[in-house]
PDB file of N, CA and C in Angstrom:
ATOM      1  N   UNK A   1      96.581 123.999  80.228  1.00  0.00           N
ATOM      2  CA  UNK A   1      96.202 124.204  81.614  1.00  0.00           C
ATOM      3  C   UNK A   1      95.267 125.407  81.675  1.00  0.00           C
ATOM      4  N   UNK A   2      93.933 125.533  82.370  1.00  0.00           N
ATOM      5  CA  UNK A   2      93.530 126.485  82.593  1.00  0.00           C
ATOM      6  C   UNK A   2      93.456 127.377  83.911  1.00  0.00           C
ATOM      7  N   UNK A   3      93.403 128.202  83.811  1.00  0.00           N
ATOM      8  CA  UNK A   3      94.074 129.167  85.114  1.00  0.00           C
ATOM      9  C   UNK A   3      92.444 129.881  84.922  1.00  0.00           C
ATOM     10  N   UNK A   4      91.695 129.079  86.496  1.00  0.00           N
ATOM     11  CA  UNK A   4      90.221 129.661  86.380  1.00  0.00           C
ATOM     12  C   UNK A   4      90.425 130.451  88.069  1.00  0.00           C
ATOM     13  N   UNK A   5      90.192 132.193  88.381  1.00  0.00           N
ATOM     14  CA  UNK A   5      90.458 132.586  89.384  1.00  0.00           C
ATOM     15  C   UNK A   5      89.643 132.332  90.329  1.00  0.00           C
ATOM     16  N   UNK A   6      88.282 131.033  89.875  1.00  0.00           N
ATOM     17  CA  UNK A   6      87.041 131.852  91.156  1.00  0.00           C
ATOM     18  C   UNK A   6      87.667 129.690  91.680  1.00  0.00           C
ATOM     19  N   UNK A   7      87.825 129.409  93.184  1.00  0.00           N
ATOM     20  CA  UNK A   7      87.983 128.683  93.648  1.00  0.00           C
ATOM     21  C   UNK A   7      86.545 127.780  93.659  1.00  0.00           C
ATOM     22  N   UNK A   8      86.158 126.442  92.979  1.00  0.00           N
ATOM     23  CA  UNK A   8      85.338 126.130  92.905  1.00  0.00           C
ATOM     24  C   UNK A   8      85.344 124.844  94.687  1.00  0.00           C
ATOM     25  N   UNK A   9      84.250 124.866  94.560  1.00  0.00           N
ATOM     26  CA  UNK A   9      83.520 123.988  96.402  1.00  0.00           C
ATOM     27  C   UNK A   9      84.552 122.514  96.304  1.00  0.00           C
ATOM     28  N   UNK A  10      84.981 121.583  95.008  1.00  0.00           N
ATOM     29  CA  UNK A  10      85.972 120.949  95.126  1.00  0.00           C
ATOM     30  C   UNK A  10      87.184 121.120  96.032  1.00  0.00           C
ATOM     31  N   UNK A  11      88.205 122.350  95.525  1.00  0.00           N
ATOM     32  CA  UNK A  11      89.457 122.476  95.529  1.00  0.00           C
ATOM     33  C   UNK A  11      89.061 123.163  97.406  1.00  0.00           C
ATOM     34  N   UNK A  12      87.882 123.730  97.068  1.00  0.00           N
ATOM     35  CA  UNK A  12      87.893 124.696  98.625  1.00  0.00           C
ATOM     36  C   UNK A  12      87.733 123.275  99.721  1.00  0.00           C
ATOM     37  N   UNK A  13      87.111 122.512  99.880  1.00  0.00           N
ATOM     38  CA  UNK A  13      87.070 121.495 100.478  1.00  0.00           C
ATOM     39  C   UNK A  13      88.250 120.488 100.999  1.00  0.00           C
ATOM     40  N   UNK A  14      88.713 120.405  99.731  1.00  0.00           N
ATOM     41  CA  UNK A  14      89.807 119.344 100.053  1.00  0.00           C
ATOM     42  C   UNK A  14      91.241 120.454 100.893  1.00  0.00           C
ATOM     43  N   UNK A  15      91.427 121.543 100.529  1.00  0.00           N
ATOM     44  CA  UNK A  15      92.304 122.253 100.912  1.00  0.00           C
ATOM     45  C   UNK A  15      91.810 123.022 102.135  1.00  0.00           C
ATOM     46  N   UNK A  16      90.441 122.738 102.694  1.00  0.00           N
ATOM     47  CA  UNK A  16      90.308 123.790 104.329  1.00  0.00           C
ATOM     48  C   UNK A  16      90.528 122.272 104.763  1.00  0.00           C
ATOM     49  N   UNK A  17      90.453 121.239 104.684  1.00  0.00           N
ATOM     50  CA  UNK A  17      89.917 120.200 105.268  1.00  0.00           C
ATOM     51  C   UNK A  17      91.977 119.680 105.791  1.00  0.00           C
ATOM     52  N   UNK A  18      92.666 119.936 105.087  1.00  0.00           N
ATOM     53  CA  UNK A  18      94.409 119.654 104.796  1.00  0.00           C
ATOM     54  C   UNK A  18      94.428 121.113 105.686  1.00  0.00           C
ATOM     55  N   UNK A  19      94.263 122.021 104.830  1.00  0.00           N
ATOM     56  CA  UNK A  19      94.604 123.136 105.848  1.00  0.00           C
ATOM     57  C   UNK A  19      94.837 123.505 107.630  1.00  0.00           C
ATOM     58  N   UNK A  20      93.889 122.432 107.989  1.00  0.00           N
ATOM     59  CA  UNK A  20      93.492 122.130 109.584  1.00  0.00           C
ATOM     60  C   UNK A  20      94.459 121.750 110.073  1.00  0.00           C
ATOM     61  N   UNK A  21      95.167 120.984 108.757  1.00  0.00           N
ATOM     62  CA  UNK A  21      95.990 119.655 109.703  1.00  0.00           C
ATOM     63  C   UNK A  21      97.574 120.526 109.485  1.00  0.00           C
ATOM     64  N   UNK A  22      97.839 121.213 108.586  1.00  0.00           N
ATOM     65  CA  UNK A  22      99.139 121.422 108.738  1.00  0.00           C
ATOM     66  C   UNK A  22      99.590 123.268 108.602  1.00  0.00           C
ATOM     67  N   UNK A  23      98.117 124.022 109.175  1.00  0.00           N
ATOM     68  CA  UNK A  23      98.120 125.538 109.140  1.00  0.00           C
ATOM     69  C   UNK A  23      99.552 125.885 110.390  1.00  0.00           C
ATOM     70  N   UNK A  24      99.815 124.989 111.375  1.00  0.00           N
ATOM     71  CA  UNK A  24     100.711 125.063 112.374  1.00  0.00           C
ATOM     72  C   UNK A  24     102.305 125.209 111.700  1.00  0.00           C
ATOM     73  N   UNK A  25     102.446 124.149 110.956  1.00  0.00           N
ATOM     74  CA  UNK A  25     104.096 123.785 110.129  1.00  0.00           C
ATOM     75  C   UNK A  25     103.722 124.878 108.783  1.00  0.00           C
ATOM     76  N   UNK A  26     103.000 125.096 108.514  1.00  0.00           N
ATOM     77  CA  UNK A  26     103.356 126.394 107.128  1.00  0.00           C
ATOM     78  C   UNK A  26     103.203 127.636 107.691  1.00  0.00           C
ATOM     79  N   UNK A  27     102.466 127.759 109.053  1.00  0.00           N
ATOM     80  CA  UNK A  27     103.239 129.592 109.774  1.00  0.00           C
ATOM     81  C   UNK A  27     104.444 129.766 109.916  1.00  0.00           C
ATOM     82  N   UNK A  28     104.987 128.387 110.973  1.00  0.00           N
ATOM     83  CA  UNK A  28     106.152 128.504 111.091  1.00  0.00           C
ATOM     84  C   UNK A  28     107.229 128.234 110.179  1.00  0.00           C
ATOM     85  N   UNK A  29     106.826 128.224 108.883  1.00  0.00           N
ATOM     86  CA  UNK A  29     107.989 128.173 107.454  1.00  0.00           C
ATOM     87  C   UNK A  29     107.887 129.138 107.490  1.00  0.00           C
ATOM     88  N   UNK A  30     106.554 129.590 107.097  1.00  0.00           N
ATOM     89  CA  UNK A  30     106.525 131.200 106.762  1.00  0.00           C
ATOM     90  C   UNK A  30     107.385 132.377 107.622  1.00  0.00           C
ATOM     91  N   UNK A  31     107.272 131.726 108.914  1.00  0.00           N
ATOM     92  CA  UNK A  31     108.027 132.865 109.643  1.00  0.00           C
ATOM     93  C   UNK A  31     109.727 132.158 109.421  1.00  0.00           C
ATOM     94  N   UNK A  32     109.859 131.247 109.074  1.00  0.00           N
ATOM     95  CA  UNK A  32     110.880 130.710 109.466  1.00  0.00           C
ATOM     96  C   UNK A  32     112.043 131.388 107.975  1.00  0.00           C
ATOM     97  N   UNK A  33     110.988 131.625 106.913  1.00  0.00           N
ATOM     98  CA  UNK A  33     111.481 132.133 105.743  1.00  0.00           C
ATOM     99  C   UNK A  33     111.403 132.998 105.522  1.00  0.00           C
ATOM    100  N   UNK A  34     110.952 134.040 106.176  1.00  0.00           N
ATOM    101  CA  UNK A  34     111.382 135.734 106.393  1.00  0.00           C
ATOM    102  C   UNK A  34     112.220 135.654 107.354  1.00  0.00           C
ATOM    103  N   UNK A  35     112.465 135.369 108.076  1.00  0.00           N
ATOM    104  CA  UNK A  35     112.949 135.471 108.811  1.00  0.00           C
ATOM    105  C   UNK A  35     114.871 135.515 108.386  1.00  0.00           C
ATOM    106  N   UNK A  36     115.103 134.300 107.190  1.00  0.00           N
ATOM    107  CA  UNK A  36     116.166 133.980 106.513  1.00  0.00           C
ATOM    108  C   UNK A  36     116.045 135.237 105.572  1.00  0.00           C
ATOM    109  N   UNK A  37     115.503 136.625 105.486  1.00  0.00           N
ATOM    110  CA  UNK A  37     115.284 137.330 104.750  1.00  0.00           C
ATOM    111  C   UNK A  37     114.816 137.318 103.033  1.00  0.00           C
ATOM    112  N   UNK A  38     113.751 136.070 103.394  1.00  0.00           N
ATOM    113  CA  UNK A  38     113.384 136.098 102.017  1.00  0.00           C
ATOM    114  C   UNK A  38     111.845 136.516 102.159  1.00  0.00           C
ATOM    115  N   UNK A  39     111.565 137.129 101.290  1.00  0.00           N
ATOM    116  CA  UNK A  39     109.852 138.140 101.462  1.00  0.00           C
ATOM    117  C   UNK A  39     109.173 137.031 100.890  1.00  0.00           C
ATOM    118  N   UNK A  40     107.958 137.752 101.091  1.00  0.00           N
ATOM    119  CA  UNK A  40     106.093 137.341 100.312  1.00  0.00           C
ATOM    120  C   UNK A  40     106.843 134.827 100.211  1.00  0.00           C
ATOM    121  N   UNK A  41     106.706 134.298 101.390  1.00  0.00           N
ATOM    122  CA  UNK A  41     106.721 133.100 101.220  1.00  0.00           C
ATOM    123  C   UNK A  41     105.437 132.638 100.498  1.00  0.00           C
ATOM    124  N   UNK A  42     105.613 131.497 100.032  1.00  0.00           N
ATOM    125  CA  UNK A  42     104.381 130.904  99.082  1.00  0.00           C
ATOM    126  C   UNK A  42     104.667 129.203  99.099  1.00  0.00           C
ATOM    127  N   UNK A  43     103.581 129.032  99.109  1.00  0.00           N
ATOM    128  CA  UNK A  43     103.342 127.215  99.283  1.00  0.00           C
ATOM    129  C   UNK A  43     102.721 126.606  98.421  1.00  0.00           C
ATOM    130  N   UNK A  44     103.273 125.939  97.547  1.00  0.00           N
ATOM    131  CA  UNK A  44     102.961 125.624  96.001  1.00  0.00           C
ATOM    132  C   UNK A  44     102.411 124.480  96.839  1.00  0.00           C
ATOM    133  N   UNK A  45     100.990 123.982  96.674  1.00  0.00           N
ATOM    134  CA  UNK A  45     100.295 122.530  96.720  1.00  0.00           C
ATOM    135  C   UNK A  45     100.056 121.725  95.536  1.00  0.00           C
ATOM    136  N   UNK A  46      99.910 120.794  95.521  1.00  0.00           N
ATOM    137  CA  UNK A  46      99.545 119.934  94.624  1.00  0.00           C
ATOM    138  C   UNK A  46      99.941 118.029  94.954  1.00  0.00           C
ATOM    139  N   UNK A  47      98.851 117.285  93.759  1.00  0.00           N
ATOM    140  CA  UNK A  47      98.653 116.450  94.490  1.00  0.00           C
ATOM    141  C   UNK A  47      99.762 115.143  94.170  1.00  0.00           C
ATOM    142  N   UNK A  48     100.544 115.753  93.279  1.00  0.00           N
ATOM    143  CA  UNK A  48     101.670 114.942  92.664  1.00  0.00           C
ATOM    144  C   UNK A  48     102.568 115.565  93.063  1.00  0.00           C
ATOM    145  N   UNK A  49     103.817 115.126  93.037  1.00  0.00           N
ATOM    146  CA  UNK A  49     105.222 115.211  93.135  1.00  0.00           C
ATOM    147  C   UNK A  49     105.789 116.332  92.320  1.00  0.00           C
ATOM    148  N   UNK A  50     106.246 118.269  92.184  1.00  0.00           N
ATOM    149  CA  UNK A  50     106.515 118.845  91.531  1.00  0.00           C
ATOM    150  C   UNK A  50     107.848 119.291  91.787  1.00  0.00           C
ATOM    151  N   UNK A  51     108.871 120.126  90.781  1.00  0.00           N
ATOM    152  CA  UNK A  51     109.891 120.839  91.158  1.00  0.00           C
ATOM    153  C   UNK A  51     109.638 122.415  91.994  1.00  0.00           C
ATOM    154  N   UNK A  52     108.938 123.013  92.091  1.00  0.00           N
ATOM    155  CA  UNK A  52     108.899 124.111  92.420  1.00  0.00           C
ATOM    156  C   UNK A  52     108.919 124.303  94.210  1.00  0.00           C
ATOM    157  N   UNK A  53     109.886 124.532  94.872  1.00  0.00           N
ATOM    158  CA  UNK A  53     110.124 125.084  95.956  1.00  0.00           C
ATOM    159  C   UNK A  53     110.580 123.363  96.229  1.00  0.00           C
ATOM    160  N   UNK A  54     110.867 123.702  97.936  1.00  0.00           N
ATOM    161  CA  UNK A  54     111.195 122.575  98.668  1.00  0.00           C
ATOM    162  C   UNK A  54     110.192 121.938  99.120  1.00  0.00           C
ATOM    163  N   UNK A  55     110.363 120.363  99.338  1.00  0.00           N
ATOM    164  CA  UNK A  55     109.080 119.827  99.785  1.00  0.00           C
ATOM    165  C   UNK A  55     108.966 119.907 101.315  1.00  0.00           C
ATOM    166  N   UNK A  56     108.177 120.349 101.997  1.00  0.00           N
ATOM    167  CA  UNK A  56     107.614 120.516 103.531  1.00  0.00           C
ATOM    168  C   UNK A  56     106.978 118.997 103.997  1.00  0.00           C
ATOM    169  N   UNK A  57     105.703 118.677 103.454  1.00  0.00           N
ATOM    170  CA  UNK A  57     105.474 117.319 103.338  1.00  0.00           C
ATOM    171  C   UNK A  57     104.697 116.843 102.421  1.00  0.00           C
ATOM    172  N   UNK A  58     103.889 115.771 102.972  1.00  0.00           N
ATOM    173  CA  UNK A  58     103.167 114.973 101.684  1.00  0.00           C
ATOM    174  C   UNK A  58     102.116 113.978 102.383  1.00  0.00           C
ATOM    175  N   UNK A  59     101.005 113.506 101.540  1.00  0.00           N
ATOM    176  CA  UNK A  59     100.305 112.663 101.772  1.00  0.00           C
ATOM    177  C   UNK A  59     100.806 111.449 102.997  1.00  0.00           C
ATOM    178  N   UNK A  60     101.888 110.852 103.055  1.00  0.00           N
ATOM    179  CA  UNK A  60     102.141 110.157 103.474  1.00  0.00           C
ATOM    180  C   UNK A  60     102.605 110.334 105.126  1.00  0.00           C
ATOM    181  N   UNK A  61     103.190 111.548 104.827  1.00  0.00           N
ATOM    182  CA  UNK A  61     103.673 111.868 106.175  1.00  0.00           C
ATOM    183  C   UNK A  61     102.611 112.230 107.015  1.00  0.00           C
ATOM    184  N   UNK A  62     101.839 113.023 106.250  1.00  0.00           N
ATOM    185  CA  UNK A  62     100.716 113.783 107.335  1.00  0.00           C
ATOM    186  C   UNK A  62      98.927 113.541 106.888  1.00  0.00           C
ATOM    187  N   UNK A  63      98.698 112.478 106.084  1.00  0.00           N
ATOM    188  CA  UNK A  63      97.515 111.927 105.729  1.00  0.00           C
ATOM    189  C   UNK A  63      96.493 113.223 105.289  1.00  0.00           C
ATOM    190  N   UNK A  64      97.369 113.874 104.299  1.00  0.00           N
ATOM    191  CA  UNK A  64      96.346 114.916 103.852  1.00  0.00           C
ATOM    192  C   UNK A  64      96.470 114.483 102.398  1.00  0.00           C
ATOM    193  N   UNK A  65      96.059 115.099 101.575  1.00  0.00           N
ATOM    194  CA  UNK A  65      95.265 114.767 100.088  1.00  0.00           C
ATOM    195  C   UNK A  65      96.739 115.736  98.943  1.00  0.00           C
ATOM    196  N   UNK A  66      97.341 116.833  99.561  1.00  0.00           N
ATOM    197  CA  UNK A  66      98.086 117.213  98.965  1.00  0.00           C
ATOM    198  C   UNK A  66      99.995 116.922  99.817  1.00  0.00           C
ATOM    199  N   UNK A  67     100.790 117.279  98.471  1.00  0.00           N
ATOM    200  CA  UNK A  67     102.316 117.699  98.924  1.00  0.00           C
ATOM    201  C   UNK A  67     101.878 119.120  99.026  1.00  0.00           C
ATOM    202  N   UNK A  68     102.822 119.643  99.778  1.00  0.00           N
ATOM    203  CA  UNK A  68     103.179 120.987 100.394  1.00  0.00           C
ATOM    204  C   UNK A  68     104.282 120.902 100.441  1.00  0.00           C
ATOM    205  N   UNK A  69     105.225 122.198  99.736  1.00  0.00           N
ATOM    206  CA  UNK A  69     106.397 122.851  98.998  1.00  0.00           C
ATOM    207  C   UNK A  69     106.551 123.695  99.857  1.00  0.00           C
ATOM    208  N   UNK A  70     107.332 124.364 100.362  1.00  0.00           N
ATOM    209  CA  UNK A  70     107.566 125.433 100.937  1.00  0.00           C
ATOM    210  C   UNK A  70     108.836 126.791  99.545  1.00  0.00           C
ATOM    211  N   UNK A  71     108.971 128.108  99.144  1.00  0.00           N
ATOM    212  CA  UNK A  71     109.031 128.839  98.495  1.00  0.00           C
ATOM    213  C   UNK A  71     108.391 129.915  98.571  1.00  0.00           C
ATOM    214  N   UNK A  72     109.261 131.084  97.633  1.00  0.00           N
ATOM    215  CA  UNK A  72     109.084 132.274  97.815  1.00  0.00           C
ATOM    216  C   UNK A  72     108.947 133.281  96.717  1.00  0.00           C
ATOM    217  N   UNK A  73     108.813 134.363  96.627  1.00  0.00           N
ATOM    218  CA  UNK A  73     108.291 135.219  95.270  1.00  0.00           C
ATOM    219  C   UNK A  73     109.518 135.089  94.637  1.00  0.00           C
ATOM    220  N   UNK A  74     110.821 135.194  94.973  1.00  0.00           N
ATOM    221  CA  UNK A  74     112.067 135.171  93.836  1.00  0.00           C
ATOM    222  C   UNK A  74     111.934 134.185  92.700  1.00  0.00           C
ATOM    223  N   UNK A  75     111.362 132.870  93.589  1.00  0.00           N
ATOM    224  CA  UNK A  75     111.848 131.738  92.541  1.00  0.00           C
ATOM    225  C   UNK A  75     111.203 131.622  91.937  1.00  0.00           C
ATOM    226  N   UNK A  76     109.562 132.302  91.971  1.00  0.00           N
ATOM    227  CA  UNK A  76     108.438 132.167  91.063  1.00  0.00           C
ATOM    228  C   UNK A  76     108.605 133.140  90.183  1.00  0.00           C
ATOM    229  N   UNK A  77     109.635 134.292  90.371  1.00  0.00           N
ATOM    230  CA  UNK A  77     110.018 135.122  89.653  1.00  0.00           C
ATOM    231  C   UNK A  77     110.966 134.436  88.509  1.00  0.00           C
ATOM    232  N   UNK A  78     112.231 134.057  88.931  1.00  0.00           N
ATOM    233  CA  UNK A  78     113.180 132.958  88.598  1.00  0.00           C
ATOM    234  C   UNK A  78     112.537 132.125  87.158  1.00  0.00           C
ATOM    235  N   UNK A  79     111.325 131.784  87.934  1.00  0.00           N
ATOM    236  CA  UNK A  79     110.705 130.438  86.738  1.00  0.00           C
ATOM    237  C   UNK A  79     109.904 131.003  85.985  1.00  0.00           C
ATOM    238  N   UNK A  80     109.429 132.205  85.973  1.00  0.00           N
ATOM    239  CA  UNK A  80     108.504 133.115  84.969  1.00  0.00           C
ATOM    240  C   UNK A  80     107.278 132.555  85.447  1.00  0.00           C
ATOM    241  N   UNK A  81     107.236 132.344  86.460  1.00  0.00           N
ATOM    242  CA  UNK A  81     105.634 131.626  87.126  1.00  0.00           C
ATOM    243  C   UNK A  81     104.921 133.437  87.496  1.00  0.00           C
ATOM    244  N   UNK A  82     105.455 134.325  87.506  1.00  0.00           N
ATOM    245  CA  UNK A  82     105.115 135.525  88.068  1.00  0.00           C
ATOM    246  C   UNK A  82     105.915 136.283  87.111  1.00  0.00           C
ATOM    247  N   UNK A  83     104.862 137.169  86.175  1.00  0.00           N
ATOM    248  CA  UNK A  83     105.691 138.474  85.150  1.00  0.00           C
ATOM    249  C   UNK A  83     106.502 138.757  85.879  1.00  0.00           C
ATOM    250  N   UNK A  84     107.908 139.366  85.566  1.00  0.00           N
ATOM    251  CA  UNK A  84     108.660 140.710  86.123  1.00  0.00           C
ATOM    252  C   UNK A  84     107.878 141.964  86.463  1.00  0.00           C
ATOM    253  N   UNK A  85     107.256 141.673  84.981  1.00  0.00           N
ATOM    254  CA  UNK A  85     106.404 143.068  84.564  1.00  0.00           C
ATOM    255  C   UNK A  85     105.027 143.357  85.788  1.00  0.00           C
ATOM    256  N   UNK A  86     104.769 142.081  86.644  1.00  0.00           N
ATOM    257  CA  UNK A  86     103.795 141.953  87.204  1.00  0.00           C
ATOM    258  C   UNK A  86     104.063 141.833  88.801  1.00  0.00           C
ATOM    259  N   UNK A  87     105.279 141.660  89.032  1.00  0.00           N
ATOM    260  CA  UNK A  87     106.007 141.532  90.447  1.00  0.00           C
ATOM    261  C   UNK A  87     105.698 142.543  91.447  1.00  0.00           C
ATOM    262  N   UNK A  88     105.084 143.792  91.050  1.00  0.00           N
ATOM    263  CA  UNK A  88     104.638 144.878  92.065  1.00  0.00           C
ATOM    264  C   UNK A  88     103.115 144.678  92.059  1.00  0.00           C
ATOM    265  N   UNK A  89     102.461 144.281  91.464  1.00  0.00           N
ATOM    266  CA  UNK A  89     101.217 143.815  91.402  1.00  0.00           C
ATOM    267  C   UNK A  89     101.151 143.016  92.351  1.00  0.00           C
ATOM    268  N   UNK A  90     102.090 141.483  92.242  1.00  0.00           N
ATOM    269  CA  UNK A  90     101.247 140.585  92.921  1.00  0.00           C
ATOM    270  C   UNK A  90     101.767 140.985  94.614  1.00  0.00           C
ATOM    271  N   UNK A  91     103.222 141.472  94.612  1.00  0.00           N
ATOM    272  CA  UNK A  91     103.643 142.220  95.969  1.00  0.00           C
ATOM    273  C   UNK A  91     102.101 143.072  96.825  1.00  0.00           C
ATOM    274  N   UNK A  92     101.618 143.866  95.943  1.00  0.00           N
ATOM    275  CA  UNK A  92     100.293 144.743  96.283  1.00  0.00           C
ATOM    276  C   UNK A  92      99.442 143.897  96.905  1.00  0.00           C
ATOM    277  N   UNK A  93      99.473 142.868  96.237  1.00  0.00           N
ATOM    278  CA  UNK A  93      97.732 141.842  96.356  1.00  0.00           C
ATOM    279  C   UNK A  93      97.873 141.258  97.739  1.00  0.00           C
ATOM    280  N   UNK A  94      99.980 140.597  97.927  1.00  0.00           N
ATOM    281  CA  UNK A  94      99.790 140.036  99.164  1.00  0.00           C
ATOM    282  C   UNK A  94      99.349 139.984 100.317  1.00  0.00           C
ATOM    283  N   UNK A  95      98.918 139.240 100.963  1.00  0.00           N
ATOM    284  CA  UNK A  95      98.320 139.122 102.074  1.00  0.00           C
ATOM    285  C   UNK A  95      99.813 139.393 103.927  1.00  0.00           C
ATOM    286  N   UNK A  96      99.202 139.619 104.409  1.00  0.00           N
ATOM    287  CA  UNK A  96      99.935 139.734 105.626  1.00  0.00           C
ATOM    288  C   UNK A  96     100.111 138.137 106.250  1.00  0.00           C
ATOM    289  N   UNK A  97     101.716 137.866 105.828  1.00  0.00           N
ATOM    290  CA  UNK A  97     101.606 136.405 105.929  1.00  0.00           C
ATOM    291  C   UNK A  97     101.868 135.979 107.661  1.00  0.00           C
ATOM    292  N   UNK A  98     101.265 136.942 108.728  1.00  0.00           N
ATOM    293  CA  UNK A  98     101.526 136.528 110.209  1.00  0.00           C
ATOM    294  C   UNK A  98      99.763 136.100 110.067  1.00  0.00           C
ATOM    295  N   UNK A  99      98.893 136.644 109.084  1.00  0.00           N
ATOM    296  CA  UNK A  99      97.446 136.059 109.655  1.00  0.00           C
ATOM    297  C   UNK A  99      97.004 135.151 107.909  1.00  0.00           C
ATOM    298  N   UNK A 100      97.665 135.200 106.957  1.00  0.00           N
ATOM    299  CA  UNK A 100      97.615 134.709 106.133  1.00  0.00           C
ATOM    300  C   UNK A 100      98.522 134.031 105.067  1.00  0.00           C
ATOM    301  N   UNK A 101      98.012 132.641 104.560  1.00  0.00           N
ATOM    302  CA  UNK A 101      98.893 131.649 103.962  1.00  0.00           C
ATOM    303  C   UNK A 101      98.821 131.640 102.356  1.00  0.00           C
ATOM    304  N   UNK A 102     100.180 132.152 101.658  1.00  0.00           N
ATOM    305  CA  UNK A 102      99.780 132.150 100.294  1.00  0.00           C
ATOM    306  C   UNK A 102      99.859 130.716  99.701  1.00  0.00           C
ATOM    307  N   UNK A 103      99.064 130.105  99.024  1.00  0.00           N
ATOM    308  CA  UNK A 103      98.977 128.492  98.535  1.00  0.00           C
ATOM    309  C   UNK A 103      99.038 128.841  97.102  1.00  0.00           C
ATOM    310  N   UNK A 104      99.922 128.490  96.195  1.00  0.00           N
ATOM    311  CA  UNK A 104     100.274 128.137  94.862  1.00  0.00           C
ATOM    312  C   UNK A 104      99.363 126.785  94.415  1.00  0.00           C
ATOM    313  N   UNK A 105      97.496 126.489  94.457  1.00  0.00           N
ATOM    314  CA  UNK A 105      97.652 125.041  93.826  1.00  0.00           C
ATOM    315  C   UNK A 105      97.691 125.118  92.781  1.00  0.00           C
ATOM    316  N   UNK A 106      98.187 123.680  92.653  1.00  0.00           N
ATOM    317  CA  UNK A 106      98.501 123.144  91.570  1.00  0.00           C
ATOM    318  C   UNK A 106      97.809 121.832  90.622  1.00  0.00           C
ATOM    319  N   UNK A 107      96.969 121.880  89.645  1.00  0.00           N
ATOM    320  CA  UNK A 107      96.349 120.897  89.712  1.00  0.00           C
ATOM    321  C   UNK A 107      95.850 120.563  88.162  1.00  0.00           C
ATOM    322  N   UNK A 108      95.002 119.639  87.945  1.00  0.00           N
ATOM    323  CA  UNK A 108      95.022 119.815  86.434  1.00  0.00           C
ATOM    324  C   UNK A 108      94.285 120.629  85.645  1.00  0.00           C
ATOM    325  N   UNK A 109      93.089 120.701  86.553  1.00  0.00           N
ATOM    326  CA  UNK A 109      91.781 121.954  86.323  1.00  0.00           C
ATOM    327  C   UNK A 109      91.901 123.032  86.801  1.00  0.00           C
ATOM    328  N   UNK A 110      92.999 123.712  87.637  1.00  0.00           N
ATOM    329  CA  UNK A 110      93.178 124.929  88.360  1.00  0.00           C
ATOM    330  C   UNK A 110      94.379 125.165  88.736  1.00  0.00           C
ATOM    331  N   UNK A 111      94.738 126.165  88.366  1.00  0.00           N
ATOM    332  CA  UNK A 111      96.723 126.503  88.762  1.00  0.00           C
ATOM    333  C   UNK A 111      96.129 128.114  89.629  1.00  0.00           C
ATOM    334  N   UNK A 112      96.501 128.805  90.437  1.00  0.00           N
ATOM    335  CA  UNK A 112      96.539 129.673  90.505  1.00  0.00           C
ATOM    336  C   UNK A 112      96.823 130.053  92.309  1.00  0.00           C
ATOM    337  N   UNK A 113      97.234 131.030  92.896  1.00  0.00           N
ATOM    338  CA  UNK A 113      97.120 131.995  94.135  1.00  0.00           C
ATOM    339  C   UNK A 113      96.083 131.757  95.000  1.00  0.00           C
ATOM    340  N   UNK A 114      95.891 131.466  96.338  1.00  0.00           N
ATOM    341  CA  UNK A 114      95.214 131.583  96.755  1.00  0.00           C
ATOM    342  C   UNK A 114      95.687 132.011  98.450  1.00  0.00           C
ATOM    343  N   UNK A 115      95.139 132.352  99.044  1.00  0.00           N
ATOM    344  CA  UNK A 115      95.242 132.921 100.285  1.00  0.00           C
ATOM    345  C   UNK A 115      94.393 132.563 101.532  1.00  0.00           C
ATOM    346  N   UNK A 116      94.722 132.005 102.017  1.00  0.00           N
ATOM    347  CA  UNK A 116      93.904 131.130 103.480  1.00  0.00           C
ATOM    348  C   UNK A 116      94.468 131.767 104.727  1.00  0.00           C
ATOM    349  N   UNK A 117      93.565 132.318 105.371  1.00  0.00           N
ATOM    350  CA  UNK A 117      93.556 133.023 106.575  1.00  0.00           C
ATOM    351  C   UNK A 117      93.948 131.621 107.912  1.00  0.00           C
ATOM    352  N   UNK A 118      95.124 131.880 108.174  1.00  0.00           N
ATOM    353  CA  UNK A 118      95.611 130.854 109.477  1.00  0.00           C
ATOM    354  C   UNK A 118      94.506 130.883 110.783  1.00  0.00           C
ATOM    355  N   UNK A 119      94.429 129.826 111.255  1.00  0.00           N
ATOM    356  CA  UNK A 119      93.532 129.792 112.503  1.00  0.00           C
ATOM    357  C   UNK A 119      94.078 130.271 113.524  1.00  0.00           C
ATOM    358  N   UNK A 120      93.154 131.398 114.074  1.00  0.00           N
ATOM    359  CA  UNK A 120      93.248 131.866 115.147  1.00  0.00           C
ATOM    360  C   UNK A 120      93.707 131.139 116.277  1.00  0.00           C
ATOM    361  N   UNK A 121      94.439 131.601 116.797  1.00  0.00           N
ATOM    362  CA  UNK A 121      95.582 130.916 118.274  1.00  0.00           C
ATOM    363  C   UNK A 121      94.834 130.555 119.247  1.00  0.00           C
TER     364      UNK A 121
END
C-alpha cells in the first residue's frame, strides 16, 4: 500500500462531491461522539466494506461512491493505525472538529488523514 500525503484531483473529487451529501450526519457523529466522551472522532472512508470503526453508511443507502465508518483516535491507536510514539503529534495536527471533518481514506492507491472543512450553516 502506498501512503502518498499530497491528495491527488481523483480522490479530491469523488470525496467533495459525497462530502455534500452526508457533511450533515458526520457533524452530528462527530458531536454525537465527544460528546460520549471520546476525543479527536475520525471517519475512515473507503469504497469497500472494512473493519475499522462502525459503519454510518454506504453507497446504497445514500448514493455516494464511498462507506463511511464512524471512530475515534483510541481505536486507531488500539490497531497501530497511529504510533503511540506519534499520538501527540497527530493530537497537534487535529483540526477543530465543530468546523472540521477528519476522513481516514481508504483505498488502494492512497491510505491516509485528511481534513474537510464542514459547510457553513
Amino acid at each position: 500500500m502506498h501512503n502518498d500525503p499530497e491528495l491527488s484531483g481523483k480522490y479530491l473529487g469523488t470525496i467533495s462531491q459525497d462530502f455534500v451529501k452526508v457533511a450533515d450526519t458526520l457533524k452530528e457523529a462527530s458531536y454525537q461522539i465527544r460528546t460520549a466522551g471520546f476525543d479527536f472522532p475520525i471517519f475512515p472512508i473507503c469504497k469497500e466494506e472494512q473493519p475499522i470503526g462502525q459503519v454510518l453508511m454506504g453507497p446504497a443507502i445514500n448514493g455516494t461512491s464511498w462507506f463511511y465508518y464512524a471512530s475515534f483516535v483510541d481505536e486507531f491507536l488500539q490497531r497501530g493505525l497511529i504510533d503511540t510514539d506519534k499520538a501527540d503529534d497527530f493530537k497537534a495536527a487535529y483540526k477543530d472538529p465543530d468546523e472540521f471533518c477528519c476522513l481516514f481514506v481508504i483505498d488502494k492507491a492512497f491510505t491516509n488523514f485528511v481534513f474537510i472543512p464542514f459547510p457553513e450553516d
